[in-house]
PDB file of N, CA and C in Angstrom:
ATOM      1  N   UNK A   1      14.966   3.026 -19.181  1.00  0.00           N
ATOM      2  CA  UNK A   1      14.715   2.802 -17.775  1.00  0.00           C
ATOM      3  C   UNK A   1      14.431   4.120 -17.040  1.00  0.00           C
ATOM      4  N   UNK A   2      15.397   4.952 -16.959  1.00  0.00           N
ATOM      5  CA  UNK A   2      14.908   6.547 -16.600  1.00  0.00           C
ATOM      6  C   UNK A   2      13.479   6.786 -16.874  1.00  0.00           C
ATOM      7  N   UNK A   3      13.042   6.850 -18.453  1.00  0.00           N
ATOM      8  CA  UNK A   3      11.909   7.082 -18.986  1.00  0.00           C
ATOM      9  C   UNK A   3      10.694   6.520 -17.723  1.00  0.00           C
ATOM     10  N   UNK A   4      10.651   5.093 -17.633  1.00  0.00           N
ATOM     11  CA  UNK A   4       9.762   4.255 -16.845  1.00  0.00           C
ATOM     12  C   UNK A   4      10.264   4.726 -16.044  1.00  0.00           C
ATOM     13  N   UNK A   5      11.499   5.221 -14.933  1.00  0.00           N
ATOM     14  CA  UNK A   5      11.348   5.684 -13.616  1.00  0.00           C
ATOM     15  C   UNK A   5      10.587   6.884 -13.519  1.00  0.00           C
ATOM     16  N   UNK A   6      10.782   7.994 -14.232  1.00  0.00           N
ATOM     17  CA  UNK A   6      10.049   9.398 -14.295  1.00  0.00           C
ATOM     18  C   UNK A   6       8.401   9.168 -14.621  1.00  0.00           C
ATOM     19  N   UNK A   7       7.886   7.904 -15.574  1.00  0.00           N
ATOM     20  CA  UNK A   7       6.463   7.758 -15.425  1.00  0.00           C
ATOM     21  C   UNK A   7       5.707   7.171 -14.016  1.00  0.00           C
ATOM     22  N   UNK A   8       6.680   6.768 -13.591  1.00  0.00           N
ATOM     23  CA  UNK A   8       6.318   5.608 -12.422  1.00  0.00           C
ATOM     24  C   UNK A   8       6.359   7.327 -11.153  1.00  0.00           C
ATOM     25  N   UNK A   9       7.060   8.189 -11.183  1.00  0.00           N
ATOM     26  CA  UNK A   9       7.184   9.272  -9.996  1.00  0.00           C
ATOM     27  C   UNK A   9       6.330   9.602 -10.046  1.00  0.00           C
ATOM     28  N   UNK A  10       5.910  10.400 -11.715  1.00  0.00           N
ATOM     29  CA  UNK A  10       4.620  10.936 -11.838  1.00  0.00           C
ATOM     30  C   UNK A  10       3.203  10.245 -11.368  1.00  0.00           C
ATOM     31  N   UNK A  11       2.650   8.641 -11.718  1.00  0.00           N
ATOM     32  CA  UNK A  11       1.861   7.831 -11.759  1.00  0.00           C
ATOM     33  C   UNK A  11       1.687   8.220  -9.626  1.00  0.00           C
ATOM     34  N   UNK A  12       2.921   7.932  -8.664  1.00  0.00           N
ATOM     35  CA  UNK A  12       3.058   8.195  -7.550  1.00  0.00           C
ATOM     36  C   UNK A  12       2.701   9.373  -6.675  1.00  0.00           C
ATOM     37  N   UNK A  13       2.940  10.740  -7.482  1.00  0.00           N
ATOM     38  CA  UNK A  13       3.167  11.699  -7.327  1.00  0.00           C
ATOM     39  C   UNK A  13       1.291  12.783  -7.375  1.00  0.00           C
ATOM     40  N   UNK A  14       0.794  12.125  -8.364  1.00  0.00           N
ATOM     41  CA  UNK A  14      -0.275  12.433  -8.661  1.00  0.00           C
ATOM     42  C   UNK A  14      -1.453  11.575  -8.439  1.00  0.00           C
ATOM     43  N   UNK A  15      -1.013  10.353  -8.251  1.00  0.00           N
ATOM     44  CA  UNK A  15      -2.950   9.297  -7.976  1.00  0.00           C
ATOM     45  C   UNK A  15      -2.379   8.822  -6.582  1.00  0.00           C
ATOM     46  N   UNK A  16      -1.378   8.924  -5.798  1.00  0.00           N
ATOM     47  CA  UNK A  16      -1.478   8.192  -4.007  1.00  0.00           C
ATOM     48  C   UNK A  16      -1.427   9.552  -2.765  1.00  0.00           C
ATOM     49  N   UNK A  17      -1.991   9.466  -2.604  1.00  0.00           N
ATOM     50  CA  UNK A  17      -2.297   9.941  -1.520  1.00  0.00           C
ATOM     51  C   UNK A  17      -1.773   9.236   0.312  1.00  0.00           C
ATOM     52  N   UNK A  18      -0.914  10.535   0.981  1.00  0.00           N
ATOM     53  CA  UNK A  18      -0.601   9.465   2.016  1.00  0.00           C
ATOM     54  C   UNK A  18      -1.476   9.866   3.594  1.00  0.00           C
ATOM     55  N   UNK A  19      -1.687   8.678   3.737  1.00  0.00           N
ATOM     56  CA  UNK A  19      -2.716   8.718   5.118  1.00  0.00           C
ATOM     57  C   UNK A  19      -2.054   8.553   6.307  1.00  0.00           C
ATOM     58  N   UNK A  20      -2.374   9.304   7.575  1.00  0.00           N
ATOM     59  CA  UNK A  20      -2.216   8.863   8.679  1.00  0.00           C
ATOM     60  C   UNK A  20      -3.144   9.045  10.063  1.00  0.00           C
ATOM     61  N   UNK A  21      -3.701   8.257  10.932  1.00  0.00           N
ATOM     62  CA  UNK A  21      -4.198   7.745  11.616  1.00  0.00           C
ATOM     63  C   UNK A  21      -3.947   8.584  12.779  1.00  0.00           C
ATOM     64  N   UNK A  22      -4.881   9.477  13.178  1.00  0.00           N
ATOM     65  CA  UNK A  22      -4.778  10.597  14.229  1.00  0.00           C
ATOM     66  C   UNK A  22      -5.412  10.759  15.877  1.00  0.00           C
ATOM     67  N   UNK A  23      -6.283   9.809  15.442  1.00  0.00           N
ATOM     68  CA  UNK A  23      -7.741   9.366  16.378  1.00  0.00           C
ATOM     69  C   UNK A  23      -8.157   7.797  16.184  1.00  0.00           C
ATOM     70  N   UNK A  24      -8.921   7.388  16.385  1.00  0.00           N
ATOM     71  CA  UNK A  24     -10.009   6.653  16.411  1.00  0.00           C
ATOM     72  C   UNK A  24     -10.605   6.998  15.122  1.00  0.00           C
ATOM     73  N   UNK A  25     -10.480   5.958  14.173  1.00  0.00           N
ATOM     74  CA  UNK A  25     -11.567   5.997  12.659  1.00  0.00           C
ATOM     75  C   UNK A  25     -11.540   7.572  12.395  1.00  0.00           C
ATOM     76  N   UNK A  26     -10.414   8.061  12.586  1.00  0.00           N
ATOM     77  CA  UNK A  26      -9.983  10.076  11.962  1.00  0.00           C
ATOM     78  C   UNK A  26      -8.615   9.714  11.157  1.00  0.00           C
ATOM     79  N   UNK A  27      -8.451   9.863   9.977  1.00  0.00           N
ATOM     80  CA  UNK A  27      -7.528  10.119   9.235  1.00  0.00           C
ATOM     81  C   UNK A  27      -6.971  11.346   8.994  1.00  0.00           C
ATOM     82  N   UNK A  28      -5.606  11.687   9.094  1.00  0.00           N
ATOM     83  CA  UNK A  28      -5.460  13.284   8.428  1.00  0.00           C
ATOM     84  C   UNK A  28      -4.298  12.689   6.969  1.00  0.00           C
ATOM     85  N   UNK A  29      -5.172  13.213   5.873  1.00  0.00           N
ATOM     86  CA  UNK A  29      -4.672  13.336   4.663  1.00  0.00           C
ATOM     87  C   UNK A  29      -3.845  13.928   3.919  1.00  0.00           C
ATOM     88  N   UNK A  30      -2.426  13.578   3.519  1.00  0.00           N
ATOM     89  CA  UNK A  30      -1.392  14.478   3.024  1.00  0.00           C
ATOM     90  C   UNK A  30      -1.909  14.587   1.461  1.00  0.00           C
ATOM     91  N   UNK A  31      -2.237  15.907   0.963  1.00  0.00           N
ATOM     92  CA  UNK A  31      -2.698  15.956  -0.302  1.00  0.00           C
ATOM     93  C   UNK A  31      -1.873  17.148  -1.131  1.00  0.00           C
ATOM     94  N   UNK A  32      -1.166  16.888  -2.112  1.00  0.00           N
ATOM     95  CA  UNK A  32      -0.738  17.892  -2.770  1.00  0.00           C
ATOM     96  C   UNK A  32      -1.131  18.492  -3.548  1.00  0.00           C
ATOM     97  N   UNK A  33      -0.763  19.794  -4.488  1.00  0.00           N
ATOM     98  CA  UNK A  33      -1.323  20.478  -5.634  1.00  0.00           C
ATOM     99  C   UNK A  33      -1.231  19.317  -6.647  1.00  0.00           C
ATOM    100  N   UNK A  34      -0.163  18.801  -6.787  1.00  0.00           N
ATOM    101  CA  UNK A  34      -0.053  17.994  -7.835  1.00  0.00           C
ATOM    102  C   UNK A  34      -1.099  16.444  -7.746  1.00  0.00           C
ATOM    103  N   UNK A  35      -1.712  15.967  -6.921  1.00  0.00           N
ATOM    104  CA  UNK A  35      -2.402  15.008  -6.840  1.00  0.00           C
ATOM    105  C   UNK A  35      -3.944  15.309  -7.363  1.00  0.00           C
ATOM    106  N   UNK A  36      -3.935  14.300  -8.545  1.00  0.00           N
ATOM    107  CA  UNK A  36      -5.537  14.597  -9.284  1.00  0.00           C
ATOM    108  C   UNK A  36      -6.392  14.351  -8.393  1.00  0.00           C
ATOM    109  N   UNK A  37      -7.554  15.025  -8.727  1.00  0.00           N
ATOM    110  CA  UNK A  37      -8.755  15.419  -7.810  1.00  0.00           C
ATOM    111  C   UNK A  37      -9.715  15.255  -8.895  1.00  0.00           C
ATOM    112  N   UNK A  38     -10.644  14.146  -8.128  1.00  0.00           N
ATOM    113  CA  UNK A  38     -11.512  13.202  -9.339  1.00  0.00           C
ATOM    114  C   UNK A  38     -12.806  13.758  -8.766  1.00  0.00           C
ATOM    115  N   UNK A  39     -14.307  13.807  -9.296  1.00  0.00           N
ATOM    116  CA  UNK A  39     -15.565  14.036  -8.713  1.00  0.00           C
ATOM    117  C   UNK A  39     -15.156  12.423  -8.329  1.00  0.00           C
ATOM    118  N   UNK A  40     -16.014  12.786  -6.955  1.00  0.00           N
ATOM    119  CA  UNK A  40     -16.796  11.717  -5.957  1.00  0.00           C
ATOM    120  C   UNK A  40     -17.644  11.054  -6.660  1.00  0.00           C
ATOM    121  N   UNK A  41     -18.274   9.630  -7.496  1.00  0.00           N
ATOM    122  CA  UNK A  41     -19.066   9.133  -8.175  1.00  0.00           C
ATOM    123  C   UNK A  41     -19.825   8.450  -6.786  1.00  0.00           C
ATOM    124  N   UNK A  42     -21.208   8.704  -6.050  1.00  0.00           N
ATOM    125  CA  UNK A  42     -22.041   7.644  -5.740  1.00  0.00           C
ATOM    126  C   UNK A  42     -22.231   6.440  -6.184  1.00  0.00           C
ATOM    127  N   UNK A  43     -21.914   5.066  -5.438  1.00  0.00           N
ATOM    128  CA  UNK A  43     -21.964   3.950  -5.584  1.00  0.00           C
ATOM    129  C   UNK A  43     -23.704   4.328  -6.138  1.00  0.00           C
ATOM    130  N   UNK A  44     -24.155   3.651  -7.114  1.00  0.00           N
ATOM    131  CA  UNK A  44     -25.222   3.052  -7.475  1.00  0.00           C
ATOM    132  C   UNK A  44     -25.394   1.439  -6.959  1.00  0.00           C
ATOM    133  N   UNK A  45     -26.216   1.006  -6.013  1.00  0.00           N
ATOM    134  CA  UNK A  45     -26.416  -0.430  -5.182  1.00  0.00           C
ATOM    135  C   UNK A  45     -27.185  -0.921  -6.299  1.00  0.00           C
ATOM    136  N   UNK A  46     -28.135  -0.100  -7.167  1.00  0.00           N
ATOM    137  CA  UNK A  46     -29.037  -0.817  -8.108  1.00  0.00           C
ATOM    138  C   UNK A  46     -28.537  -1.015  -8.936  1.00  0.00           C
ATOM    139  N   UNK A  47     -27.477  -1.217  -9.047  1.00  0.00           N
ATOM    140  CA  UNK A  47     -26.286  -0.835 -10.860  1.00  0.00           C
ATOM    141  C   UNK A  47     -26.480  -2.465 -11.423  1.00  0.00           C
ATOM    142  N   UNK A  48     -26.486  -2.739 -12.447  1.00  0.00           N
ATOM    143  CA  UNK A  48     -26.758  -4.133 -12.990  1.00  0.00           C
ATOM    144  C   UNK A  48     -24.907  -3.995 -13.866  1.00  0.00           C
ATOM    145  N   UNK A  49     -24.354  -4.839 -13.031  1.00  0.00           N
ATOM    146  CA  UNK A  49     -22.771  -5.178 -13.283  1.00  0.00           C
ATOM    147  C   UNK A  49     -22.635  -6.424 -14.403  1.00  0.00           C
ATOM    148  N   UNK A  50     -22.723  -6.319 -15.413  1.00  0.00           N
ATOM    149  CA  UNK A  50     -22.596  -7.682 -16.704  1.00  0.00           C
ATOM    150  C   UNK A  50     -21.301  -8.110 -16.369  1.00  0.00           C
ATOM    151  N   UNK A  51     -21.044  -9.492 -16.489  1.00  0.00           N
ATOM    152  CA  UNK A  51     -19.831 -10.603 -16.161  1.00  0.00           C
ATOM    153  C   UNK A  51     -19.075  -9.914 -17.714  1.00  0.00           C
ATOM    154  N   UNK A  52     -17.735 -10.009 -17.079  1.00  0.00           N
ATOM    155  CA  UNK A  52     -16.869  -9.712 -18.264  1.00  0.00           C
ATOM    156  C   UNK A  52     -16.531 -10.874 -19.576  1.00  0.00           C
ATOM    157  N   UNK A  53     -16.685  -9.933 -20.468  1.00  0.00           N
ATOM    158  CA  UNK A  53     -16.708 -11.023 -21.775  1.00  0.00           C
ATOM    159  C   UNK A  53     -15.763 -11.698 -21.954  1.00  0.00           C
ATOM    160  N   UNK A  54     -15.539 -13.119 -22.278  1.00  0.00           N
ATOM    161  CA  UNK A  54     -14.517 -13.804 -22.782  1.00  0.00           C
ATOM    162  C   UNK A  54     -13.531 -13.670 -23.442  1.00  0.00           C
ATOM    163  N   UNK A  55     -12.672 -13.846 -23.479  1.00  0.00           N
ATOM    164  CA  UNK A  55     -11.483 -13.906 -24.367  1.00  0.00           C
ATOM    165  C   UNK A  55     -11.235 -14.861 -25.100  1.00  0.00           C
ATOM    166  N   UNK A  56     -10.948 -14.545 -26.628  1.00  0.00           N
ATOM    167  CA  UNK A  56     -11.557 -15.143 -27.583  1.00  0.00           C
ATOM    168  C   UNK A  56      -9.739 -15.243 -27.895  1.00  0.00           C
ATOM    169  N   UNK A  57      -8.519 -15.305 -27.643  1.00  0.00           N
ATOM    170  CA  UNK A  57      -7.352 -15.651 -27.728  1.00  0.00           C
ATOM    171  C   UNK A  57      -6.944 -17.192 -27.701  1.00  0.00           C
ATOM    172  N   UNK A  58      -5.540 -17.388 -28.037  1.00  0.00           N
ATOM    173  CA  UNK A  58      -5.367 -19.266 -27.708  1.00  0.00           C
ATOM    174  C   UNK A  58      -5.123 -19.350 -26.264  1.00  0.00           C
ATOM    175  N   UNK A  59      -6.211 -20.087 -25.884  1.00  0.00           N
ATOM    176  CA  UNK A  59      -5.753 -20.704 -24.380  1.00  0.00           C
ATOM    177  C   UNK A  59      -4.376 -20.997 -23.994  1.00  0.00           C
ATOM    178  N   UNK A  60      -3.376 -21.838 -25.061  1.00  0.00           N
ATOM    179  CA  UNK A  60      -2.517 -22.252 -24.874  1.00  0.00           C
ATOM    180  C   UNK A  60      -1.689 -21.318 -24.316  1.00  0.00           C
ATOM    181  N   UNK A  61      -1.759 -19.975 -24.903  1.00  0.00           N
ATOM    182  CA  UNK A  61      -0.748 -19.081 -25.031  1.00  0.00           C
ATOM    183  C   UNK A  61      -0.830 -17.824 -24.444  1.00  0.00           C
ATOM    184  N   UNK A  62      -1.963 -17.561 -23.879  1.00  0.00           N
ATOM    185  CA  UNK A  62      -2.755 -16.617 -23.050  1.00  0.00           C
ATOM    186  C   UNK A  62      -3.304 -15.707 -24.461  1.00  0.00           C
ATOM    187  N   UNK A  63      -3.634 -14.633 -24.037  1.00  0.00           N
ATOM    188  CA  UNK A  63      -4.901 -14.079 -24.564  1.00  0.00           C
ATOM    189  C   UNK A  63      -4.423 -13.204 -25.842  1.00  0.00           C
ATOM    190  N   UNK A  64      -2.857 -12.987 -25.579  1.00  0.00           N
ATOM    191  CA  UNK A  64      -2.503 -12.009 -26.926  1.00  0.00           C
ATOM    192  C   UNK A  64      -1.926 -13.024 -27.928  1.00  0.00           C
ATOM    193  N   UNK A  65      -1.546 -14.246 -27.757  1.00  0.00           N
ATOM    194  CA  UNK A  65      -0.938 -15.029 -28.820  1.00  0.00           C
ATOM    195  C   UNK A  65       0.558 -15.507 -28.360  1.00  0.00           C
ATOM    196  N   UNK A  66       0.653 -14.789 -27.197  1.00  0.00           N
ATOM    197  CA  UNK A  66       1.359 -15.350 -26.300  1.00  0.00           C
ATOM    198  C   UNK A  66       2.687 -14.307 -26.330  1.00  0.00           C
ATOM    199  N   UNK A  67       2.666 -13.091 -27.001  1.00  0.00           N
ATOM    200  CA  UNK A  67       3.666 -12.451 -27.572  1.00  0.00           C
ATOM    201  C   UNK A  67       4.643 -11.379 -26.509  1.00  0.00           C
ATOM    202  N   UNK A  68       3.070 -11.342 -25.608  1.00  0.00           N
ATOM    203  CA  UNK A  68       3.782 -10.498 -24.744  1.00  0.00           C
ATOM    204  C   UNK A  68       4.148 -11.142 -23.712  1.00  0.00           C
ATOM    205  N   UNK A  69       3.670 -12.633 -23.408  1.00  0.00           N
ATOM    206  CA  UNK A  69       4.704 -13.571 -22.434  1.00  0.00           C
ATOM    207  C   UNK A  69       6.078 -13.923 -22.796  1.00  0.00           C
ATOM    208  N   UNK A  70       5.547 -14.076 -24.457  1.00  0.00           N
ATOM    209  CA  UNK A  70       7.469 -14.239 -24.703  1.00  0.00           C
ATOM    210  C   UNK A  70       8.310 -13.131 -24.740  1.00  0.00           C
ATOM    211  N   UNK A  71       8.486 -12.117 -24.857  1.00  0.00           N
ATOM    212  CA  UNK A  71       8.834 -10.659 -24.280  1.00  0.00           C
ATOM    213  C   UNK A  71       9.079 -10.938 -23.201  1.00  0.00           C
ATOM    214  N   UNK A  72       7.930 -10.973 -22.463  1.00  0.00           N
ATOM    215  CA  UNK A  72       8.823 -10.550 -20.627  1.00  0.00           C
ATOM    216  C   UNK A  72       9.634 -11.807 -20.313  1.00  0.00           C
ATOM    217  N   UNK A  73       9.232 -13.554 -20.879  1.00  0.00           N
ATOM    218  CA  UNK A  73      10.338 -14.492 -20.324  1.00  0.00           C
ATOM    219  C   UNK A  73      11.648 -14.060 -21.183  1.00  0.00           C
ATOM    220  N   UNK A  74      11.641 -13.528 -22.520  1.00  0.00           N
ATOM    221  CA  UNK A  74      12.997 -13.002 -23.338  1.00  0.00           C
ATOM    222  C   UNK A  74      13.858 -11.717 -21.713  1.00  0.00           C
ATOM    223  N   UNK A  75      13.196 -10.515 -21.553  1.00  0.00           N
ATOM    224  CA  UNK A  75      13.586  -9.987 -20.639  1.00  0.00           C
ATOM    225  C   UNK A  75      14.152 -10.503 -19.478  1.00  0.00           C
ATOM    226  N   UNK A  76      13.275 -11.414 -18.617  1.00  0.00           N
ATOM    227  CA  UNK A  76      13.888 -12.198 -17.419  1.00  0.00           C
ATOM    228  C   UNK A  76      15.103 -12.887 -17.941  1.00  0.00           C
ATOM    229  N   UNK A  77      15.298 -13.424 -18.773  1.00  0.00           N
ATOM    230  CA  UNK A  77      16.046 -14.632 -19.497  1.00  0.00           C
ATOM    231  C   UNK A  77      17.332 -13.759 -19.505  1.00  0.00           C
ATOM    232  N   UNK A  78      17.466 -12.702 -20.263  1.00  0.00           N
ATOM    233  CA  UNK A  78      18.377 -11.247 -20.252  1.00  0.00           C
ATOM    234  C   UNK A  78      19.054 -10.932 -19.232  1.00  0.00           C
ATOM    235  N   UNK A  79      17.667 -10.685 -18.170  1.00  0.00           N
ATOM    236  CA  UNK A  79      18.360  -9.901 -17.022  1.00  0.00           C
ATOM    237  C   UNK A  79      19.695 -10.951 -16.021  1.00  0.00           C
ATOM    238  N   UNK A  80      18.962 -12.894 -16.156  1.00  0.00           N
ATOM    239  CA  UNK A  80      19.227 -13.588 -15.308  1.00  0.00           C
ATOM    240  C   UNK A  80      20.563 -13.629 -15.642  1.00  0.00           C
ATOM    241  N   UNK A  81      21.367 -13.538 -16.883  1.00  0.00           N
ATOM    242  CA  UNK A  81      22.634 -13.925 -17.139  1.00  0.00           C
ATOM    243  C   UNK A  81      23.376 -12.611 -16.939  1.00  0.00           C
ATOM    244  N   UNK A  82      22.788 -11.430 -16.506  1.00  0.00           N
ATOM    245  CA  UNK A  82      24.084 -10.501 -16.199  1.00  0.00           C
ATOM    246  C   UNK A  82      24.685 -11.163 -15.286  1.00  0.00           C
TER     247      UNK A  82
END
């Protein structure tokens, strides 16, 4: 649990950025050393976007075989009887 709290600070710490509202449509941006700094990619409007491919898994069971639903209901199931 620690482990996942310290990935989750970092994940926080480095990709959010906090905004606040100074003016009228003016933001001033709290940005740290530690927050990644990505190139700016231009939207392409002409971009040809293909529909995402199917999933070829059992319906019944969702898409991995159902393995990682039974995991997290095993977990909930865990947590509910402390």
């Amino acid at each position: 649990m620690i482990k996942l709290a310290e990935e989750v600070d970092y994940e926080l710490r480095t990709n959010v950025i906090q905004a606040k509202q100074t003016k009228d449509n003016v933001y001033e941006l709290r940005i740290t050393p530690e927050t990644t700094r990505m190139d700016n990619v231009v939207f392409n409007p002409d971009a040809v976007i293909q529909a995402p491919r199917k999933r070829q898994g059992d319906k019944s069971t969702g898409c991995c075989g159902g393995a990682a639903m039974a995991a997290l209901e095993a977990e909930l199931d865990s947590r509910s009887k402390k």
